[in-house]
C-alpha atoms as a PDB file:
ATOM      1  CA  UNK A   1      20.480   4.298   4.487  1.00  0.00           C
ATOM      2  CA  UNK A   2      22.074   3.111   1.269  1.00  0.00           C
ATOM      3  CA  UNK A   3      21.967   5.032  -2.074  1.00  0.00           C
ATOM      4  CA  UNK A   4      19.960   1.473  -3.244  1.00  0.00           C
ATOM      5  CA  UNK A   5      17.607   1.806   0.115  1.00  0.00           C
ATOM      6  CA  UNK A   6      16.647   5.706  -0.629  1.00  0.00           C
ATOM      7  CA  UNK A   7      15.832   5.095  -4.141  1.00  0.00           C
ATOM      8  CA  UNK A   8      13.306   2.221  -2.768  1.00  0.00           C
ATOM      9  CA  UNK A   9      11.772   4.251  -0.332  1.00  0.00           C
ATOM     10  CA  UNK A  10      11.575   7.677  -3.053  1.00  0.00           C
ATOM     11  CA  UNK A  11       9.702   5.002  -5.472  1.00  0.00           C
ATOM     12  CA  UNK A  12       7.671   3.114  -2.554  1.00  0.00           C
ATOM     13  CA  UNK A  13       6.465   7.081  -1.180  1.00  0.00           C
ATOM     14  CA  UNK A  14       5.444   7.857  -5.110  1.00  0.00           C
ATOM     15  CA  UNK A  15       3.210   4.464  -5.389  1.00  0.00           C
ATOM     16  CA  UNK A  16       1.770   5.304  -1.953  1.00  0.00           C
ATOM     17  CA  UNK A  17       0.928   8.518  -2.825  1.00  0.00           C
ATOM     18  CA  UNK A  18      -0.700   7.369  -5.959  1.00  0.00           C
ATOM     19  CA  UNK A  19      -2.644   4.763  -4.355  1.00  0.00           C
ATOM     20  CA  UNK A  20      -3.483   7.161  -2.078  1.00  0.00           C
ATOM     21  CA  UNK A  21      -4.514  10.010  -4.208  1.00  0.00           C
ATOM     22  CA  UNK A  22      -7.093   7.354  -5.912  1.00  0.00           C
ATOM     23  CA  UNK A  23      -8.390   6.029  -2.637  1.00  0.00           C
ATOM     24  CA  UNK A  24      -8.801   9.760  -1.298  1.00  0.00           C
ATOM     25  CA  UNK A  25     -10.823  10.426  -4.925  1.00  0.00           C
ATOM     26  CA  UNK A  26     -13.206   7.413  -4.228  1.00  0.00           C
ATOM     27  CA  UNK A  27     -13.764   7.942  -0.251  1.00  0.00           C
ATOM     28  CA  UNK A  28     -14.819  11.834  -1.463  1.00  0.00           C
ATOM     29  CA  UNK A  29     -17.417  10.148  -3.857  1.00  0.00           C
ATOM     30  CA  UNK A  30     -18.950   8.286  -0.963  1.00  0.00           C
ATOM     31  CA  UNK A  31     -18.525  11.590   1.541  1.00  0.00           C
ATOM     32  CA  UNK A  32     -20.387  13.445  -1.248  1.00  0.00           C
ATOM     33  CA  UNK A  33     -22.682  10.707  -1.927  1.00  0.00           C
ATOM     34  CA  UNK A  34     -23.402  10.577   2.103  1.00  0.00           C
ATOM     35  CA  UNK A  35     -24.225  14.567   2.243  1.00  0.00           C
ATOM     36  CA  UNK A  36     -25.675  15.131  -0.441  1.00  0.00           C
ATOM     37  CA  UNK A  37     -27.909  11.938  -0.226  1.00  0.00           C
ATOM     38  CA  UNK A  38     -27.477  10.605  -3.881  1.00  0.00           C
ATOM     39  CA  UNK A  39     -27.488   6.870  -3.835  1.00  0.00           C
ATOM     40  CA  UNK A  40     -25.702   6.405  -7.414  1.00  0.00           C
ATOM     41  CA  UNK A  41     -22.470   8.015  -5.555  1.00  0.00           C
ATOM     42  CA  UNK A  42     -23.063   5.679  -2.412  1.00  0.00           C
ATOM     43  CA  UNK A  43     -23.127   2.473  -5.068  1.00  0.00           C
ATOM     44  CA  UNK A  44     -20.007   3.707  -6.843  1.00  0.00           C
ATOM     45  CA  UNK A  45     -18.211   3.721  -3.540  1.00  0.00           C
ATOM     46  CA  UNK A  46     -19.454   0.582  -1.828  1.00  0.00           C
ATOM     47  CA  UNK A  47     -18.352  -1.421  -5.102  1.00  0.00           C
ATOM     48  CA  UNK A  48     -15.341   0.281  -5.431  1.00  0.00           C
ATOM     49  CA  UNK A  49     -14.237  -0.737  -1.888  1.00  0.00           C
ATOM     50  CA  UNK A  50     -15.996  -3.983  -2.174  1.00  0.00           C
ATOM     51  CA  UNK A  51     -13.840  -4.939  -4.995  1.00  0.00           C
ATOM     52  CA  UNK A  52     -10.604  -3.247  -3.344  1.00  0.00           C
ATOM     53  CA  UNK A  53     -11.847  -5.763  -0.064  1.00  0.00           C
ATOM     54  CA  UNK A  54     -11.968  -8.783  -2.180  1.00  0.00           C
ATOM     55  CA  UNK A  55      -8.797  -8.665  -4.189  1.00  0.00           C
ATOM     56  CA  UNK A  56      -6.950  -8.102  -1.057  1.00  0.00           C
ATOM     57  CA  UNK A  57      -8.551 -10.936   0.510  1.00  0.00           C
ATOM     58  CA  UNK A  58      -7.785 -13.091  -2.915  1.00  0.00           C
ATOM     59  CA  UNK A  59      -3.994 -12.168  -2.972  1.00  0.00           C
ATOM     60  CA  UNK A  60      -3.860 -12.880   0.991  1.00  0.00           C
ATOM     61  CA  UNK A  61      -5.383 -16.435   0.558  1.00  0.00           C
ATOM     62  CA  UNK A  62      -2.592 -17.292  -3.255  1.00  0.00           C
ATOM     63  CA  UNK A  63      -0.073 -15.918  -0.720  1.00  0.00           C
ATOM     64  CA  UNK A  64      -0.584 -18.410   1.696  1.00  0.00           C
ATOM     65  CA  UNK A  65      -1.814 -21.363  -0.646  1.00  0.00           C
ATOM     66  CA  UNK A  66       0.432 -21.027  -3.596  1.00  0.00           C
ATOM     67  CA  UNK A  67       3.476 -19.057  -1.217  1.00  0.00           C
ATOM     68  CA  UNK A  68       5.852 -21.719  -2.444  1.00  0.00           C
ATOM     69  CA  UNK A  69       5.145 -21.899  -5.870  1.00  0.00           C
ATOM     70  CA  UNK A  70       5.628 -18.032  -6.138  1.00  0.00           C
ATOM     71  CA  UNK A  71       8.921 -18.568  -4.413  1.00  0.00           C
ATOM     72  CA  UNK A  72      10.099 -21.078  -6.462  1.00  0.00           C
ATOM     73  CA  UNK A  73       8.916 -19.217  -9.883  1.00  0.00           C
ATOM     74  CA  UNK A  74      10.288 -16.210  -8.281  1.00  0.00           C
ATOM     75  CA  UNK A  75      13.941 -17.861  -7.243  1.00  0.00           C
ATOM     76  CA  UNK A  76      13.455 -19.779 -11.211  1.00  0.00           C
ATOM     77  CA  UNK A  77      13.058 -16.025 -12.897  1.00  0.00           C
ATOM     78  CA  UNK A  78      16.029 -14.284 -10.491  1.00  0.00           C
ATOM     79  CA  UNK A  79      18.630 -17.476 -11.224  1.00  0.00           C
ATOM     80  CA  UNK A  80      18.204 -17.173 -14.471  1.00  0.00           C
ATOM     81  CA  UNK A  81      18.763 -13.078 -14.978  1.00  0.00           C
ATOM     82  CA  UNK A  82      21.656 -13.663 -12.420  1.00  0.00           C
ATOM     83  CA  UNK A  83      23.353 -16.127 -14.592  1.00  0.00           C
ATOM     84  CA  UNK A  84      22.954 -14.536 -17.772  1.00  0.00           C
ATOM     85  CA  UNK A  85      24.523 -11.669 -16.144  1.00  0.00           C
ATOM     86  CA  UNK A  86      27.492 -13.557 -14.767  1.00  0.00           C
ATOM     87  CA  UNK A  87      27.602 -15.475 -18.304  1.00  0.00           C
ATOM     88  CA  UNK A  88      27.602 -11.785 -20.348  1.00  0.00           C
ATOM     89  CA  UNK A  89      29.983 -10.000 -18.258  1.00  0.00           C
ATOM     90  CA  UNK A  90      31.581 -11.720 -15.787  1.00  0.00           C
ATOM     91  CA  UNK A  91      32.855 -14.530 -17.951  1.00  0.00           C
ATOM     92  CA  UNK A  92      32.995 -12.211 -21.192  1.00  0.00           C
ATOM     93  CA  UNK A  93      30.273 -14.560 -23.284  1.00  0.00           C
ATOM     94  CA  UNK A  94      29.423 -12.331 -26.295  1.00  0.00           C
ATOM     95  CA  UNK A  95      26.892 -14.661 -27.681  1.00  0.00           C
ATOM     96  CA  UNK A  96      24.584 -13.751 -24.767  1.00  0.00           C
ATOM     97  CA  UNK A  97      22.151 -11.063 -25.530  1.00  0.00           C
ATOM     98  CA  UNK A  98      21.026  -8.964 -22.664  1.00  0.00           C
ATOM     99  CA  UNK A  99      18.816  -5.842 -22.274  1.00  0.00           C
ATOM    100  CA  UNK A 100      19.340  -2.767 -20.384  1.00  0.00           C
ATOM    101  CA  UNK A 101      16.593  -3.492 -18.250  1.00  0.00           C
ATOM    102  CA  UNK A 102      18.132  -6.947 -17.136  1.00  0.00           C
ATOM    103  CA  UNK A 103      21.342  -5.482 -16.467  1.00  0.00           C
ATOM    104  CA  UNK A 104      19.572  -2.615 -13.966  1.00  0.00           C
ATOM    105  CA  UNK A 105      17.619  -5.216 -12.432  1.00  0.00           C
ATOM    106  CA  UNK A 106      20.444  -6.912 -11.076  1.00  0.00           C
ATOM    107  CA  UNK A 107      22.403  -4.194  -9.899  1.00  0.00           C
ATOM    108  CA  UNK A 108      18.916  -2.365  -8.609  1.00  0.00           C
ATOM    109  CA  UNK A 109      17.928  -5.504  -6.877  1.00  0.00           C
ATOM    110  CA  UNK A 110      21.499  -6.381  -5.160  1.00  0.00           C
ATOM    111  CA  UNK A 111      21.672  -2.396  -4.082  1.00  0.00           C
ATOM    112  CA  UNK A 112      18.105  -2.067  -2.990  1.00  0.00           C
ATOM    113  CA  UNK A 113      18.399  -5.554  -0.510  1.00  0.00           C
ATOM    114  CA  UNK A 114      21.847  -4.986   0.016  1.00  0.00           C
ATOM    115  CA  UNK A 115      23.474  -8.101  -1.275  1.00  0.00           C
ATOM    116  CA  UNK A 116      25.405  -9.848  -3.588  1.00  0.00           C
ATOM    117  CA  UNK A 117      24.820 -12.904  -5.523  1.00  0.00           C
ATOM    118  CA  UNK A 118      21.670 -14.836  -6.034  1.00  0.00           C
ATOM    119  CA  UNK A 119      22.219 -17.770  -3.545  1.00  0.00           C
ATOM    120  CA  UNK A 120      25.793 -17.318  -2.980  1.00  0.00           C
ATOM    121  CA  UNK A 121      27.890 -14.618  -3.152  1.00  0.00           C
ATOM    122  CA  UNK A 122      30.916 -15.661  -5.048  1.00  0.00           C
ATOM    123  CA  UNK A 123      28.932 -16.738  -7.929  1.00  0.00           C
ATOM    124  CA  UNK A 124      30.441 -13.584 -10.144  1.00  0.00           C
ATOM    125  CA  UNK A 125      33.739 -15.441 -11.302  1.00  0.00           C
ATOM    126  CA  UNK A 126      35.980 -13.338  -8.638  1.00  0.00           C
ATOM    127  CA  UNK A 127      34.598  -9.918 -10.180  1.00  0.00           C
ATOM    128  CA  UNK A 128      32.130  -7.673  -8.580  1.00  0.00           C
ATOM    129  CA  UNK A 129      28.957  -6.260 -10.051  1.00  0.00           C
ATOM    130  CA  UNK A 130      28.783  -2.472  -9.535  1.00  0.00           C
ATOM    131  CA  UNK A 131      25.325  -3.143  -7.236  1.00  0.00           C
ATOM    132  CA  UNK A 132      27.326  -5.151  -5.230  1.00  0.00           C
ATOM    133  CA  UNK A 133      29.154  -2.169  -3.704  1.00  0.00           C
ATOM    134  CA  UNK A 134      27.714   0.122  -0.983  1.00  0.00           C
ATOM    135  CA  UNK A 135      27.392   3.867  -2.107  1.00  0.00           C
ATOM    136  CA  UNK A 136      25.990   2.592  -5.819  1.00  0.00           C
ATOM    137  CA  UNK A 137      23.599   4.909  -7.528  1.00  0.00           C
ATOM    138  CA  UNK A 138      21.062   3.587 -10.158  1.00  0.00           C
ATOM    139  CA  UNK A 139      20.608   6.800 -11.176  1.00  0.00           C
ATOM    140  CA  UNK A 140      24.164   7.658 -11.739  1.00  0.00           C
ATOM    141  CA  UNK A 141      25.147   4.296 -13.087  1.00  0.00           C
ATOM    142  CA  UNK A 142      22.602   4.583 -16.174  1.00  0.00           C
ATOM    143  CA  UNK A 143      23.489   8.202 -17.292  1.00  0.00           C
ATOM    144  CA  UNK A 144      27.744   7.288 -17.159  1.00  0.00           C
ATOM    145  CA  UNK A 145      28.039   6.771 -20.645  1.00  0.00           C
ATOM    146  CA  UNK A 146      31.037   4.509 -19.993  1.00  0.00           C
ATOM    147  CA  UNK A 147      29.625   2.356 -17.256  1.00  0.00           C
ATOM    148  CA  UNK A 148      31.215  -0.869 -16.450  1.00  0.00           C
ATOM    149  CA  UNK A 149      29.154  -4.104 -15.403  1.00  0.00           C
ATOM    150  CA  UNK A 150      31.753  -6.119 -14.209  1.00  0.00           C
ATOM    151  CA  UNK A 151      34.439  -4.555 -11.418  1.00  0.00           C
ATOM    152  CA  UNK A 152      37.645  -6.245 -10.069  1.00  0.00           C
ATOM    153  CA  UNK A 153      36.880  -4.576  -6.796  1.00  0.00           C
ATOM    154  CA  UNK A 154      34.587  -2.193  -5.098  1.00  0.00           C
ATOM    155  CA  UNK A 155      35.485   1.246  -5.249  1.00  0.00           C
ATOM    156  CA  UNK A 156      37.659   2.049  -2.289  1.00  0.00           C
ATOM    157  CA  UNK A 157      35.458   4.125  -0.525  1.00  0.00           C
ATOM    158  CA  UNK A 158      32.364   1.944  -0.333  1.00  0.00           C
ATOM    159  CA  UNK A 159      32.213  -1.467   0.673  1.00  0.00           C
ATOM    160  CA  UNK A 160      30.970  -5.365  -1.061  1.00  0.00           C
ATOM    161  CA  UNK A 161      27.596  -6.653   0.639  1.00  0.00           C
ATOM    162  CA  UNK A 162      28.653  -9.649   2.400  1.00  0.00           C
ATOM    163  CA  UNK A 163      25.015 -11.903   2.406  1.00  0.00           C
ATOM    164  CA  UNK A 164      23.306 -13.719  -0.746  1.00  0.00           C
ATOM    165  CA  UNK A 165      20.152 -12.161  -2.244  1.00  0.00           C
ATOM    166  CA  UNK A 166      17.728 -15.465  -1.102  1.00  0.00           C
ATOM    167  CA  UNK A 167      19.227 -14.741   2.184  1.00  0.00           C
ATOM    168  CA  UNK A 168      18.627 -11.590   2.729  1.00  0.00           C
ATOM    169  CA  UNK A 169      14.986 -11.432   1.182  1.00  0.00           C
ATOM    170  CA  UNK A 170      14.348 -14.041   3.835  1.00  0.00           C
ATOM    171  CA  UNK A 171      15.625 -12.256   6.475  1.00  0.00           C
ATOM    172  CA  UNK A 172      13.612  -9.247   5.724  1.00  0.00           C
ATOM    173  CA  UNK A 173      10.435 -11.364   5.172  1.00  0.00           C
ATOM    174  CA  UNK A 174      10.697 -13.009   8.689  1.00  0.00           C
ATOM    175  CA  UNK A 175      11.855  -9.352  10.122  1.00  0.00           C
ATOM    176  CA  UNK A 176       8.659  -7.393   8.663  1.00  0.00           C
ATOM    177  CA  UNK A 177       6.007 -10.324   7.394  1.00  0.00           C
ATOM    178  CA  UNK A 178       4.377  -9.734  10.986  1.00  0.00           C
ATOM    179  CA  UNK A 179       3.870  -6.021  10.525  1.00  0.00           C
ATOM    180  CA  UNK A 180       2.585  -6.410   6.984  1.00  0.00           C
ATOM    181  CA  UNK A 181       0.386  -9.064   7.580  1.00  0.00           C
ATOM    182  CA  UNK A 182      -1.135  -6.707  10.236  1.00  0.00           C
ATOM    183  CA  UNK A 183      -0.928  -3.545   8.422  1.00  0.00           C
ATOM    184  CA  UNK A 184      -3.196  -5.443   5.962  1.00  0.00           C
ATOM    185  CA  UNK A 185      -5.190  -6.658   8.115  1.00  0.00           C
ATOM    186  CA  UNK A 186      -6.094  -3.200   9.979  1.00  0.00           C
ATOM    187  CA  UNK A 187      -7.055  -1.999   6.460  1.00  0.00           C
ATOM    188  CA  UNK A 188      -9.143  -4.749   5.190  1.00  0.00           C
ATOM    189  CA  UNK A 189     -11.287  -4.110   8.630  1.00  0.00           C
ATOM    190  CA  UNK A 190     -11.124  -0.055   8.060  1.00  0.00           C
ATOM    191  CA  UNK A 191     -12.966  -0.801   4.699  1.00  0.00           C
ATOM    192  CA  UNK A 192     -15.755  -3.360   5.864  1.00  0.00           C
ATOM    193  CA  UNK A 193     -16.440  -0.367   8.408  1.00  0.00           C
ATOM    194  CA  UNK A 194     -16.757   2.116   5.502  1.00  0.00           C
ATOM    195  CA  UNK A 195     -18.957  -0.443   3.601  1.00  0.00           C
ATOM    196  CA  UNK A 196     -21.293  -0.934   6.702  1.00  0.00           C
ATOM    197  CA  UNK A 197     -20.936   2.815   7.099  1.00  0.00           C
ATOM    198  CA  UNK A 198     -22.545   2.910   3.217  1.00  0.00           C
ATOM    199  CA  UNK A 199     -24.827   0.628   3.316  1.00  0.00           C
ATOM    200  CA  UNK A 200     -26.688   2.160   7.049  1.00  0.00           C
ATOM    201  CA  UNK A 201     -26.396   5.640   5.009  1.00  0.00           C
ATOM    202  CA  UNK A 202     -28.146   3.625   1.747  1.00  0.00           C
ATOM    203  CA  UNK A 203     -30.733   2.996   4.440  1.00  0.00           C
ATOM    204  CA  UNK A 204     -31.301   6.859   6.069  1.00  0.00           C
ATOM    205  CA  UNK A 205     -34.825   8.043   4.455  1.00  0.00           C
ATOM    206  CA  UNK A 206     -32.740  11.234   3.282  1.00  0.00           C
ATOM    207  CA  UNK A 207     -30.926   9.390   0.750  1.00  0.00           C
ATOM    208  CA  UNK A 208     -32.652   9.484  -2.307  1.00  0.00           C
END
């Protein structure tokens, strides 16, 4: 795995665990709630999944409907950060003004996906963005006080990513859009059976 790749997975583990940890606090509420037979903790945890089932079910139905107007406002927001980069520091335009966060984006995006180049990869004026090369650290970039945006060449020791950043984002899409489309799937079903599990428990005479 690339430097970019472990970063992604170190921040993609923390915002599971988080989601997690708040999931695991909710489905204790309506374990307590079950035992202990209180009703007000059953309710807190049927409309807490309820509304987790329904936004999921939202966001999978704009995915489909409106999939190519997110791509297109998506591919819209990335060519123009991509070109203001190019314009800043690969053709030396002072007059553009461009944030820190921009200029990580770019690099963290091309290192994370492992590409170069929005739609093409010679689009940076026959220099090389440091995100470009194999080996780069996002981390290690940001605290070099004399970091460069712009490099003639990768560093010897790593390599340039060969395929476009559209191109690759496809790729992966077709590659794991099955998987996640299932993955969401299994756990939209998992939490109608906790609901139906809540609601038979509403129903027990012990529950007050």
């Amino acid at each position: 795995q690339s430097t970019g790749q472990k970063e992604a997975v170190v921040s993609t583990q923390s915002t599971g665990m988080a989601i997690g940890g708040v999931l695991f606090l909710f489905g204790f509420v309506g374990c307590l709630g079950a035992c202990s037979g209180k009703s007000g903790l059953l309710n807190i945890y049927f409309i807490v999944v309820l509304i987790c089932v329904i936004l999921e079910i939202v966001v999978i139905i704009l995915s489909i409907v409106k999939r190519d107007d997110f791509e297109d406002a998506a591919e819209k927001a990335a060519q123009d950060l991509f070109t203001k980069y190019a314009d800043r520091w690969m053709k030396g335009n002072t007059a553009i003004e461009i944030s820190d966060d921009e200029n990580n984006a770019v690099n963290y995006a091309q290192s994370t996906f492992e590409c170069c180049g929005l739609s093409k990869t010679d689009m940076w004026e026959g220099k090389v963005p440091p995100g470009c090369c194999s080996g780069f650290s996002q981390d290690e970039w940001q605290k070099d006080a004399n970091r460069q945006y712009a490099l003639d060449a990768c560093p010897a020791d790593t390599t340039k990513y060969t395929t476009d950043c559209v191109t690759q984002v496809h790729n992966l899409a077709d590659e794991y859009g099955v998987v996640i489309i299932v993955i969401v799937c299994v756990i939209i079903g998992f939490e109608l059976i906790c609901l139906i599990a809540a609601c038979v428990s509403k129903k027990k005479k012990y529950v007050a």
